[in-house]
Protein backbone atom coordinates (compact mmCIF):
# COMPACT_ATOMS: atom_id res chain seq x y z
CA UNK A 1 168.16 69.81 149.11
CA UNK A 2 167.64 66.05 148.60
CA UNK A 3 168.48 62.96 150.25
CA UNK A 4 169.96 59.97 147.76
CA UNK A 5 170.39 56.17 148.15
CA UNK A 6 172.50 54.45 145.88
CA UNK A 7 171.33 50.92 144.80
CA UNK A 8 174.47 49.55 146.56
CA UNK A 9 173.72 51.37 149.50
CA UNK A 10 170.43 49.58 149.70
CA UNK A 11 172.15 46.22 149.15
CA UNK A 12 174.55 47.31 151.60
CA UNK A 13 172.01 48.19 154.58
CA UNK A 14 169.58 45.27 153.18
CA UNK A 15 172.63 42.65 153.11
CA UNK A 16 175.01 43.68 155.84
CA UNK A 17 172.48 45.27 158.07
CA UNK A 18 169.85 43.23 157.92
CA UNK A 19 167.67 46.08 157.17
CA UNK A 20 164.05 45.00 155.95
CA UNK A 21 161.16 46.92 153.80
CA UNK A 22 159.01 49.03 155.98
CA UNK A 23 161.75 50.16 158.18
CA UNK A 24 162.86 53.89 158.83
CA UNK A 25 166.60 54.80 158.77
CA UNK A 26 167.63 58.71 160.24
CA UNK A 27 170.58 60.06 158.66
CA UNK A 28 172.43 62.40 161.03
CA UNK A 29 174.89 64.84 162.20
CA UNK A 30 177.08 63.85 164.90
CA UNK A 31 179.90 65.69 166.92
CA UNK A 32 183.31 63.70 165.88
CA UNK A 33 186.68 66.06 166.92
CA UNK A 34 187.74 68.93 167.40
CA UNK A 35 190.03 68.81 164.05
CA UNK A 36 189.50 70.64 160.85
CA UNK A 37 186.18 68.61 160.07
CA UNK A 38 184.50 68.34 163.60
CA UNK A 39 181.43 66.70 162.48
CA UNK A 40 180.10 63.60 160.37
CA UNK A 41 177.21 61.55 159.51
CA UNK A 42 175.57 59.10 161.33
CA UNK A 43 172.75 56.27 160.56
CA UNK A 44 170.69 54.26 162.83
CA UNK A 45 166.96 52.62 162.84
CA UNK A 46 164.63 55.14 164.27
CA UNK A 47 161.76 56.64 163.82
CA UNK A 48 160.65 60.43 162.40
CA UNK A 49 159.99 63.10 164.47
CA UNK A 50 160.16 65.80 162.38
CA UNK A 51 161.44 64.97 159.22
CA UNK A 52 162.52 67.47 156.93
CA UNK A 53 164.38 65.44 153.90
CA UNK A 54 162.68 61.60 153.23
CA UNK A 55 163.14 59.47 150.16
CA UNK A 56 162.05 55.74 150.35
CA UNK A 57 164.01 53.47 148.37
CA UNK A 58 162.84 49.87 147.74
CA UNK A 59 160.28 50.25 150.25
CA UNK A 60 163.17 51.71 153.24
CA UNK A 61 162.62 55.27 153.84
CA UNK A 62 165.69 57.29 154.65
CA UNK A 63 165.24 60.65 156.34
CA UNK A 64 167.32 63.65 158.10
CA UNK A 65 165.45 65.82 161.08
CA UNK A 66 164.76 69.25 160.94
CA UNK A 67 167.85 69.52 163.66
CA UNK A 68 170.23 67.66 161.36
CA UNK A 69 169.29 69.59 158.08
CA UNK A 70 172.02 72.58 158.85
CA UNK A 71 174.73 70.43 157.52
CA UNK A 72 173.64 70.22 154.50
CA UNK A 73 174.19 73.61 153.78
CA UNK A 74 170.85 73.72 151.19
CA UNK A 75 173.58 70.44 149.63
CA UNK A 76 171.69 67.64 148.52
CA UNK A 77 173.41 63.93 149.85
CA UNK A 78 174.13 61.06 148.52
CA UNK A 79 174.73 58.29 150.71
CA UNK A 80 176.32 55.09 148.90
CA UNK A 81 178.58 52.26 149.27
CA UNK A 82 182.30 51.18 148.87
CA UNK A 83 183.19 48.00 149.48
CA UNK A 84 181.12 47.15 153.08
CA UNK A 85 181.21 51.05 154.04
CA UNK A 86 178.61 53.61 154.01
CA UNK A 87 179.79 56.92 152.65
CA UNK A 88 177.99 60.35 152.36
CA UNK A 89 179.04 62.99 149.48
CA UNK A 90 177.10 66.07 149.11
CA UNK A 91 176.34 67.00 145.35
C-alpha cells in the first residue's frame, strides 16, 4: 500500500491551490451516492492524527488516516493531474 504524487499533481496543488512547502494535505474517503460507486476521494489541508500512508513530495507531505485506509483495499494510489483536476487511480 503506497500513496503517489505525480509531479503535475504537485504543480497542480502548488499552482492552483496555493499550496506551500511544509504543509500537510489528508487524502480521504468520503460518502458520495448511493449509485454503483458510493464513495470517492477527498483532499483538504489538515493535519495527521493517525496517519497510516505519508509520502512528502517537494517538501508537501500527503497522507491517508488509519480510518480512510479501508478503501484502498491493500491498493496503492496515485493521485495526479488532468488538465486543472485532481484524479486518484489505484495501481
Amino acid at each position: 500500500m503506497e500513496l503517489i504524487v505525480t509531479p503535475s499533481a504537485l504543480s497542480c496543488f502548488k499552482g492552483e491551490w496555493g499550496i506551500a512547502d511544509g504543509e500537510t494535505i489528508r487524502v480521504f474517503v468520503r460518502y458520495v451516492s448511493g449509485g454503483e460507486t458510493p464513495f470517492a476521494f477527498g483532499v483538504t489541508r489538515d493535519t495527521p492524527i493517525d496517519a497510516a500512508v505519508t509520502t512528502v513530495a517537494e517538501k508537501v507531505t500527503f497522507y491517508m488516516e488509519s480510518k480512510d485506509i479501508w478503501f484502498l483495499d491493500g491498493k496503492s494510489l496515485s493521485v495526479d493531474c488532468e488538465g486543472e483536476d485532481i484524479v486518484f487511480r489505484f495501481s
